[in-house]
C-alpha atoms as a PDB file:
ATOM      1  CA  UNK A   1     107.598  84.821 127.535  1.00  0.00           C
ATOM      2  CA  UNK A   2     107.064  84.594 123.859  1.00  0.00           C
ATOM      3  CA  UNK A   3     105.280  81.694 122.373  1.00  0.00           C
ATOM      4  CA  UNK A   4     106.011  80.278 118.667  1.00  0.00           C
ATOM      5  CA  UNK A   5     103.558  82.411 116.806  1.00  0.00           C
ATOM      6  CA  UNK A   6     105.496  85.570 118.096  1.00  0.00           C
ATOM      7  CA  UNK A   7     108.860  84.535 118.192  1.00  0.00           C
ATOM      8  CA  UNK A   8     110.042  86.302 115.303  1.00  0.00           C
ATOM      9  CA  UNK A   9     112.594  89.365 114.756  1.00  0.00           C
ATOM     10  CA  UNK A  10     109.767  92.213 116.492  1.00  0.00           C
ATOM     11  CA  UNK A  11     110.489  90.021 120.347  1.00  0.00           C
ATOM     12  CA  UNK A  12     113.324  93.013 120.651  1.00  0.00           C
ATOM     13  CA  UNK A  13     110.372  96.183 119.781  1.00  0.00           C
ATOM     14  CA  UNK A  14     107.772  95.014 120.563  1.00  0.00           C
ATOM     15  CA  UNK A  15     106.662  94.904 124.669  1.00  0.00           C
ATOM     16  CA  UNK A  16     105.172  92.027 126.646  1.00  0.00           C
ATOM     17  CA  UNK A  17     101.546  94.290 127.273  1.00  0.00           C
ATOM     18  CA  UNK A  18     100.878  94.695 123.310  1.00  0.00           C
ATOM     19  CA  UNK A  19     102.007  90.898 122.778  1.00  0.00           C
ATOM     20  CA  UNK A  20      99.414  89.894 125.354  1.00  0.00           C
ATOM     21  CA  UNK A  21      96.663  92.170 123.744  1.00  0.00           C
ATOM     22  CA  UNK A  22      96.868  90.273 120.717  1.00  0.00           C
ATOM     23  CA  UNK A  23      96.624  86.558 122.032  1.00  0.00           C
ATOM     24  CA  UNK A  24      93.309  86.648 120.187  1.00  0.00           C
ATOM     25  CA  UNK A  25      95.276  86.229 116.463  1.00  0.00           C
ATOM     26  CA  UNK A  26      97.094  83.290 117.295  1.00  0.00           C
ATOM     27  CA  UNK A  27      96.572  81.163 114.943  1.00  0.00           C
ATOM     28  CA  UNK A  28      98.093  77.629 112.842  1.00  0.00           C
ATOM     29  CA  UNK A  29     100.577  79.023 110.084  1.00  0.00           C
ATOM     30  CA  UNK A  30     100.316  77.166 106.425  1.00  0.00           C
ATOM     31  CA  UNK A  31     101.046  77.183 103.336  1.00  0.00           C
ATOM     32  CA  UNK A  32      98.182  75.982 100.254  1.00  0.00           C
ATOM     33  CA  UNK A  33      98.610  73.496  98.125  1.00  0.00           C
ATOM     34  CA  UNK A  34      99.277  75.624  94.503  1.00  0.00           C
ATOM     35  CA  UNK A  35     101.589  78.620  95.991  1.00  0.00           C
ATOM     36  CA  UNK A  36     103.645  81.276  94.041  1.00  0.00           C
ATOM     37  CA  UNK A  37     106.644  83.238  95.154  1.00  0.00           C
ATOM     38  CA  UNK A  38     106.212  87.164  94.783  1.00  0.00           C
ATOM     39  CA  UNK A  39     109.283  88.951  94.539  1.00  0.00           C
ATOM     40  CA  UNK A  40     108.921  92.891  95.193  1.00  0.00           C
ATOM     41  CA  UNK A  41     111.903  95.606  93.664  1.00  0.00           C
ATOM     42  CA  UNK A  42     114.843  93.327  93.465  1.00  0.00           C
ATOM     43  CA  UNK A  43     116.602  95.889  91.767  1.00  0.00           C
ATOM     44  CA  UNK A  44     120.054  97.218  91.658  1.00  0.00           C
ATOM     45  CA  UNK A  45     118.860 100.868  93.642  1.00  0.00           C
ATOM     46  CA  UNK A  46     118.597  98.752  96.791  1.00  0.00           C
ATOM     47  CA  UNK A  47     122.035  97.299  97.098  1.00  0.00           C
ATOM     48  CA  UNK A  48     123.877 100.455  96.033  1.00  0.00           C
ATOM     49  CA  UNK A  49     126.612 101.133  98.188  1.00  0.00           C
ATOM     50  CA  UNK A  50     127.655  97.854  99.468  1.00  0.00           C
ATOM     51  CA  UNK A  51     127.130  95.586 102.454  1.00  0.00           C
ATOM     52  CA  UNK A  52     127.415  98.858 104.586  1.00  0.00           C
ATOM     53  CA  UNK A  53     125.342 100.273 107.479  1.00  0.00           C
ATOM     54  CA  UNK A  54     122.307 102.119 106.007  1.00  0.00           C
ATOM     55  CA  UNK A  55     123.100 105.236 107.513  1.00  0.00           C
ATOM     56  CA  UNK A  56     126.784 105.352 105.687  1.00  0.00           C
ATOM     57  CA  UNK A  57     125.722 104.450 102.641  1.00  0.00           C
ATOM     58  CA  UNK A  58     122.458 106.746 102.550  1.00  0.00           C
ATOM     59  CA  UNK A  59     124.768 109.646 102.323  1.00  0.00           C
ATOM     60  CA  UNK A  60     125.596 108.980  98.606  1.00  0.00           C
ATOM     61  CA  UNK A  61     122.412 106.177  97.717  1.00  0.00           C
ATOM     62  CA  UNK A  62     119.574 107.390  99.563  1.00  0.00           C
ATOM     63  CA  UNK A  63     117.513 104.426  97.942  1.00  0.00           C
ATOM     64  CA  UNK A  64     119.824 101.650  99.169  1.00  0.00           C
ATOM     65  CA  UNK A  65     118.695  99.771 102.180  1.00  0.00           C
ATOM     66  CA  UNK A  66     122.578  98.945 102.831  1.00  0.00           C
ATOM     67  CA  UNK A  67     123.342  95.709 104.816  1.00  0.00           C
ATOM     68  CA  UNK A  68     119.618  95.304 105.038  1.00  0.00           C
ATOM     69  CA  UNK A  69     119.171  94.527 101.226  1.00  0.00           C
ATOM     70  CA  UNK A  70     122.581  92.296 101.756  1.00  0.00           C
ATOM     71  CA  UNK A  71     121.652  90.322 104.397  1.00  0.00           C
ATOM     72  CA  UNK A  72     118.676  89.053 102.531  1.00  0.00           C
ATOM     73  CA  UNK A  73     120.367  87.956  99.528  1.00  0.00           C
ATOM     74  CA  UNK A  74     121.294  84.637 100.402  1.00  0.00           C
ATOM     75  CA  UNK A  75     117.952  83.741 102.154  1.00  0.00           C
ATOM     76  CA  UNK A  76     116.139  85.283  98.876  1.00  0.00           C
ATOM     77  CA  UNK A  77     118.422  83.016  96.899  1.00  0.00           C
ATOM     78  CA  UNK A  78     117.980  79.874  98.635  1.00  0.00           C
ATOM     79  CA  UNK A  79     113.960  80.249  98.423  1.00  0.00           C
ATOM     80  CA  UNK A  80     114.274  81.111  94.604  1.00  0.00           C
ATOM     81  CA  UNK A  81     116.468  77.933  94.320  1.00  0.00           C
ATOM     82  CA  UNK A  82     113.913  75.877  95.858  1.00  0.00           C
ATOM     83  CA  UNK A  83     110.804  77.185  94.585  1.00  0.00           C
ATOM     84  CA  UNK A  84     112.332  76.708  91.345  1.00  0.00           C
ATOM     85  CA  UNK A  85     113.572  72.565  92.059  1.00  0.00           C
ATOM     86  CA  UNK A  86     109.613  72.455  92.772  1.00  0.00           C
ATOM     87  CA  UNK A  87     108.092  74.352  89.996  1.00  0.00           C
ATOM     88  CA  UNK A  88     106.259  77.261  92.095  1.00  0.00           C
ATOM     89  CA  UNK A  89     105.157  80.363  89.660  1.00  0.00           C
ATOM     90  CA  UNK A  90     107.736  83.517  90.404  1.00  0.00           C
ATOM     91  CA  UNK A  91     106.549  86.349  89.600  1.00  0.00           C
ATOM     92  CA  UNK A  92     109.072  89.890  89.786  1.00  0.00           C
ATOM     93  CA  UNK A  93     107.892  93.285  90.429  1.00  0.00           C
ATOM     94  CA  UNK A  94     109.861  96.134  89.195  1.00  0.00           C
ATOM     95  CA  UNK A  95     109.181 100.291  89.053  1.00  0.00           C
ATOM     96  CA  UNK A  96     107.143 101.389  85.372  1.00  0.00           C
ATOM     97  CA  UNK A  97     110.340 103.770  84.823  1.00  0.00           C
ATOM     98  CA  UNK A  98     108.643 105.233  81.943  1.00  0.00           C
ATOM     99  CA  UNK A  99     108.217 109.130  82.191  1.00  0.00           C
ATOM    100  CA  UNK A 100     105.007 109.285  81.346  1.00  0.00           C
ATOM    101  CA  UNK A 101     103.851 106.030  84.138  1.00  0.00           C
ATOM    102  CA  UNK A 102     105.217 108.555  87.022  1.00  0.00           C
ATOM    103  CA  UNK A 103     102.765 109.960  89.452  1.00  0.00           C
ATOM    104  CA  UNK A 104     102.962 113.790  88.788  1.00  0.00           C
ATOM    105  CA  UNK A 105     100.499 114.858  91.458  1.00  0.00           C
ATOM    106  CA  UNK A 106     101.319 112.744  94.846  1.00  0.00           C
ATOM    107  CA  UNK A 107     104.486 114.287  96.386  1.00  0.00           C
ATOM    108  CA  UNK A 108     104.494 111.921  98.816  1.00  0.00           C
ATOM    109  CA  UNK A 109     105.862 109.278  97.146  1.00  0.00           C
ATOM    110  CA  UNK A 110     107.059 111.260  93.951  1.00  0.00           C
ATOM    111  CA  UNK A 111     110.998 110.423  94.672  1.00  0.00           C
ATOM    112  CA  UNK A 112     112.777 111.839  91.554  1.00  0.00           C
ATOM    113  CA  UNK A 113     114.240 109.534  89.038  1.00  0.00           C
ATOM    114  CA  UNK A 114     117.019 110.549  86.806  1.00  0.00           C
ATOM    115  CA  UNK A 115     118.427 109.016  83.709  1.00  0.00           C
ATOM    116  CA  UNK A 116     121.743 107.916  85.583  1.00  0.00           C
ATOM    117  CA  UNK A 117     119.216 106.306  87.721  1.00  0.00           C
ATOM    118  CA  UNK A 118     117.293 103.977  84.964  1.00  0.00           C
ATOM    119  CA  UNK A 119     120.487 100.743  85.304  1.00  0.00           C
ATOM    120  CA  UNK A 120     120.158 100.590  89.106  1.00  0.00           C
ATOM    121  CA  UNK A 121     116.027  99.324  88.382  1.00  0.00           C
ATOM    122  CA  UNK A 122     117.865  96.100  86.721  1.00  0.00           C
ATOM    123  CA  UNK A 123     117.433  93.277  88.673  1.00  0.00           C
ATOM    124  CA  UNK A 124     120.502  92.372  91.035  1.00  0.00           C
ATOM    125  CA  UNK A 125     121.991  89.542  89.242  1.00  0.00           C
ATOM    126  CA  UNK A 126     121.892  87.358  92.180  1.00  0.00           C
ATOM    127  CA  UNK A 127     118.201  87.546  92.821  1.00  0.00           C
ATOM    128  CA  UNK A 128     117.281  88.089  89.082  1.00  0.00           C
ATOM    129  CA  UNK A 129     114.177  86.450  87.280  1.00  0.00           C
ATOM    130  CA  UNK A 130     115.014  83.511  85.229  1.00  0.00           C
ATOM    131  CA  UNK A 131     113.357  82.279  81.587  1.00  0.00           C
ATOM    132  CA  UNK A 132     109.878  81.897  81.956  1.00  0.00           C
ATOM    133  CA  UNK A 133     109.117  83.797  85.255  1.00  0.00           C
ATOM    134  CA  UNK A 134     107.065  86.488  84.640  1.00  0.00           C
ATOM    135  CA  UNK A 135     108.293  90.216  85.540  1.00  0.00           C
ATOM    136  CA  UNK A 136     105.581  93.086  86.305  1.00  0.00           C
ATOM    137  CA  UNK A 137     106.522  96.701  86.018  1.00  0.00           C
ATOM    138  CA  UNK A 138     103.976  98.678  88.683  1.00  0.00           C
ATOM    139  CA  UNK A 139     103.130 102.140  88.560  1.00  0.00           C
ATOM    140  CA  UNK A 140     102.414 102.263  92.481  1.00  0.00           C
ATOM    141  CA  UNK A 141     103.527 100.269  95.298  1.00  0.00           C
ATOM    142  CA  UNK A 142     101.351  98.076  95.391  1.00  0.00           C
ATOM    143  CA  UNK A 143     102.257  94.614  92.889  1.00  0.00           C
ATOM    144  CA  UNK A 144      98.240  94.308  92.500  1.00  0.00           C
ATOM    145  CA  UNK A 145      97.421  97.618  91.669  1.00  0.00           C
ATOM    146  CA  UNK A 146      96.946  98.622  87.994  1.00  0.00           C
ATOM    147  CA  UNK A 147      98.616  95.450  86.658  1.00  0.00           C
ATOM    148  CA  UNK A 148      97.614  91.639  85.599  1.00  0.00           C
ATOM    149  CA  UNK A 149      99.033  89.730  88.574  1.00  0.00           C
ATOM    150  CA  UNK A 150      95.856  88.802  90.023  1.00  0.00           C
ATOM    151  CA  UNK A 151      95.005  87.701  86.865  1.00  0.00           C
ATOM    152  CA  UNK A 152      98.183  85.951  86.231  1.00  0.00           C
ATOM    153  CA  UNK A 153      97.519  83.612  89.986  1.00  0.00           C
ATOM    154  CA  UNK A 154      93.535  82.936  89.437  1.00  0.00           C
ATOM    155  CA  UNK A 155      94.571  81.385  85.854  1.00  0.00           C
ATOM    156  CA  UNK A 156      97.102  79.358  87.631  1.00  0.00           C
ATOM    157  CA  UNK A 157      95.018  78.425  90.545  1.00  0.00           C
ATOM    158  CA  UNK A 158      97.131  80.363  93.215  1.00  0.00           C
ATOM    159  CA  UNK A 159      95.994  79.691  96.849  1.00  0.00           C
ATOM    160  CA  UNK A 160      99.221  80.995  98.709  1.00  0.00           C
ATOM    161  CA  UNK A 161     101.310  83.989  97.714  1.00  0.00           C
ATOM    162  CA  UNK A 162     104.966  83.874  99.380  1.00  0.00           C
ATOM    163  CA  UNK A 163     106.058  87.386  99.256  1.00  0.00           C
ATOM    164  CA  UNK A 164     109.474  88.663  99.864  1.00  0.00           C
ATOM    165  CA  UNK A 165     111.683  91.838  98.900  1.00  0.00           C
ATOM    166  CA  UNK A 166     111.353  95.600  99.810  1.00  0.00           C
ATOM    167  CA  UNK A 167     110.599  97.615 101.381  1.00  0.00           C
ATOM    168  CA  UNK A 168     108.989  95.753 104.561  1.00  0.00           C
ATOM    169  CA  UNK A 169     107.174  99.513 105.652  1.00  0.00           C
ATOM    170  CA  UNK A 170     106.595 100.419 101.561  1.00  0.00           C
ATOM    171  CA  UNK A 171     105.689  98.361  98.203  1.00  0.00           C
ATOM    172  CA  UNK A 172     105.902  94.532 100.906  1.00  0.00           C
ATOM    173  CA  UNK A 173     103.559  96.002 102.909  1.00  0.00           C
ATOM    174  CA  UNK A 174     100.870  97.409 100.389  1.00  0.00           C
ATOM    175  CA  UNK A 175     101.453  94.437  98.377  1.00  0.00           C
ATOM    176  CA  UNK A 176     100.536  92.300 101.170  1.00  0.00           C
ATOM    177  CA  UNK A 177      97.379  93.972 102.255  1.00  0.00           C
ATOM    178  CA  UNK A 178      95.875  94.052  98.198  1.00  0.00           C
ATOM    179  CA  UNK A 179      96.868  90.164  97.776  1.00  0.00           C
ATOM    180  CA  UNK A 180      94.990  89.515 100.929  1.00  0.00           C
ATOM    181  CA  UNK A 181      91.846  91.849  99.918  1.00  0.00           C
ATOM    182  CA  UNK A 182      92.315  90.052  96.866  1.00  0.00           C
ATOM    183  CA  UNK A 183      91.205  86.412  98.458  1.00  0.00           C
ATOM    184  CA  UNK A 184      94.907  85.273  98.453  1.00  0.00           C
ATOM    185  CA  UNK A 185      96.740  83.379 101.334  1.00  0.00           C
ATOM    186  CA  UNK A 186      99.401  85.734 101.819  1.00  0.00           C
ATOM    187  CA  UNK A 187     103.015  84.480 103.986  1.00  0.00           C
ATOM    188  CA  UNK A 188     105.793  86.540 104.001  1.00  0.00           C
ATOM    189  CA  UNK A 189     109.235  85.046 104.406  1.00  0.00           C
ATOM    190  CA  UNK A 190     110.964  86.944 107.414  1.00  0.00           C
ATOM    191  CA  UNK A 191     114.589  86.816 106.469  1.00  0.00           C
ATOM    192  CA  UNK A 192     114.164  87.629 102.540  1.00  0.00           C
ATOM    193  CA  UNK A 193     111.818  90.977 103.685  1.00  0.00           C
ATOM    194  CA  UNK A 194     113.791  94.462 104.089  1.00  0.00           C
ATOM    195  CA  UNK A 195     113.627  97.756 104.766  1.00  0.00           C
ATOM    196  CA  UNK A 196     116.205 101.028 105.797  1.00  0.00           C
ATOM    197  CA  UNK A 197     114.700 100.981 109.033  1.00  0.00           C
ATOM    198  CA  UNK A 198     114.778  97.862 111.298  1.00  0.00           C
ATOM    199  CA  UNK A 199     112.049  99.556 113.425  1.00  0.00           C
ATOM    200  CA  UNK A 200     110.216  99.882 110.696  1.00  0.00           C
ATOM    201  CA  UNK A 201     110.766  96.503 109.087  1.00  0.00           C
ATOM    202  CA  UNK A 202     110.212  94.679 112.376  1.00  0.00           C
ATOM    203  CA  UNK A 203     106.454  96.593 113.608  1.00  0.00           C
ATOM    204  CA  UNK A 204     105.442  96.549 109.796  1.00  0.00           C
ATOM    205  CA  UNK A 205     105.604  92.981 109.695  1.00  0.00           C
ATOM    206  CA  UNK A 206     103.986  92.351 113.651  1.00  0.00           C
ATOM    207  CA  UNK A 207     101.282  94.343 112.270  1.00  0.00           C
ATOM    208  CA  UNK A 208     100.948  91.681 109.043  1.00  0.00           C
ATOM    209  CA  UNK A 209     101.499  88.960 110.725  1.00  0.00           C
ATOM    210  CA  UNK A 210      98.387  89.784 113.409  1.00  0.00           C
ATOM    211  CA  UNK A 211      95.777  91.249 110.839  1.00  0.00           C
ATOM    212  CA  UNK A 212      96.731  89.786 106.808  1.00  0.00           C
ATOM    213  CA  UNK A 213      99.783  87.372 106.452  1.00  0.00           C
ATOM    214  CA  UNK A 214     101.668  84.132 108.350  1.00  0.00           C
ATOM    215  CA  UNK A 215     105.281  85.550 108.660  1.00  0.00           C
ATOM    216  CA  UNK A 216     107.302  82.522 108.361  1.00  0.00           C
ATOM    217  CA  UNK A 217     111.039  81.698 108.609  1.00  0.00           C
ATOM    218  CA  UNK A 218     112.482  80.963 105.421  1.00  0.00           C
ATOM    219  CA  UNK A 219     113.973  78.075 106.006  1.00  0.00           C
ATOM    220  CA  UNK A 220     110.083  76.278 106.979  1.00  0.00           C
ATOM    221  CA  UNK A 221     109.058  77.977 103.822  1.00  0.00           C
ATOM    222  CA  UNK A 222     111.927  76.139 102.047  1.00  0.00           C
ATOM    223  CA  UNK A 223     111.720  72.887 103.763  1.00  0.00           C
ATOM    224  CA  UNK A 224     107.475  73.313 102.936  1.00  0.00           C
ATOM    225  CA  UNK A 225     108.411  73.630  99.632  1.00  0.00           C
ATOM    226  CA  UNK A 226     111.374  70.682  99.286  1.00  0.00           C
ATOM    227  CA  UNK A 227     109.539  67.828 100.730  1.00  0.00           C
ATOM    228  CA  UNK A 228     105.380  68.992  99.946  1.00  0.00           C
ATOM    229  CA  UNK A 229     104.225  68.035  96.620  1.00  0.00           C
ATOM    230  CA  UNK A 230     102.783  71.268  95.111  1.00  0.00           C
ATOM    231  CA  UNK A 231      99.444  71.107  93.498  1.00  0.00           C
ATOM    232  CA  UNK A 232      99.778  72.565  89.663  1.00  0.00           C
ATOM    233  CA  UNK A 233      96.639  73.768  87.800  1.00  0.00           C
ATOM    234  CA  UNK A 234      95.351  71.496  85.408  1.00  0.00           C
END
């Protein structure tokens, strides 16, 4: 039987044996005093296609993450809403769609980008940053790698980045990992996290949650963050 540290949305994938051979990272989940929200790819390319199963609407949006990206869009809301009624820094990440920014040699990860393409990287209106939230364009998955954002949280005294967004497997996870090597307290809000693949979305984030993150439930994220005062650098 699961405890509280592992009851979370892996207790269907994940068996009893590899829950018991990491007792060792249970831990007490928190949140700092001075956190920020970090919100990865919000864009349009995500929801295209509707609330529809992933596997219907892949056919024509091969990018979209379907019901996924749908489900999350009210729990991504209300933790916007309330980090805003407290003042937390947002920051936005969002793909460097400039020609020249595109990786020409990694295959990989070189997914093809037309022109028709470019108005599904604007934000989706519901999740979209507001004035005075800072949006970073990001040339790899990763939020921290090549841009200012570390930058951006030492100068406000960042102790606790609360990540959320897509995908779970893809730019969540390697943004995760960097804030972490990075000295950050990294949490990652369980509901506002998604991915095309639930297998995917729900071993990606066991694996943070036991080695470089407390995955939380957004609503004791939100209720952290509606009745803690939140430190602000001086």
């Amino acid at each position: 039987m699961t405890d509280d540290f592992e009851d979370h949305c892996w207790k269907d994938v994940i068996p009893q044996d590899t829950l018991d051979l990491y007792q060792a990272y249970k831990r007490k989940l928190y949140i700092g005093s001075r956190p920020a929200i970090l919100a990865i790819d919000l864009y349009k390319l995500a929801y295209q296609g509707g609330a529809r199963p992933v596997s219907v609407v892949a056919r024509e949006h091969p990018a979209s993450c379907g019901i996924n990206a749908w489900n999350a869009l009210e729990p991504t809301r209300r933790l916007l809403a309330a980090a805003r009624g407290r003042n937390v820094p947002i920051f936005h990440t969002t793909v460097d769609t400039r020609p020249e920014s595109k990786p020409r040699n990694i295959k990989a990860t070189n997914r093809p980008i037309s022109e028709k393409d470019l108005e599904f990287f604007e934000f989706q209106e519901e999740v979209a940053p507001r004035d005075g939230e800072i949006v970073i364009p990001k040339q790899r998955a990763s939020g921290f790698f090549g841009t200012p954002l570390s930058a951006h949280l030492v100068q406000l005294g960042i102790d606790t980045v609360i990540v959320l967004g897509q995908t779970t497997s893809g730019c969540v996870r390697a943004s995760t990992v960097d804030g972490f090597s990075q000295g950050f307290h990294m949490v990652m809000a369980e509901e506002c996290c998604f991915d095309r693949s639930d297998i995917s979305h729900k071993v990606c984030l066991f694996d943070l949650h036991h080695k470089y993150a407390d995955v939380m439930r957004t609503a004791e994220i939100v209720g952290h963050l509606e009745n803690t005062s939140v430190e602000r650098a001086a």
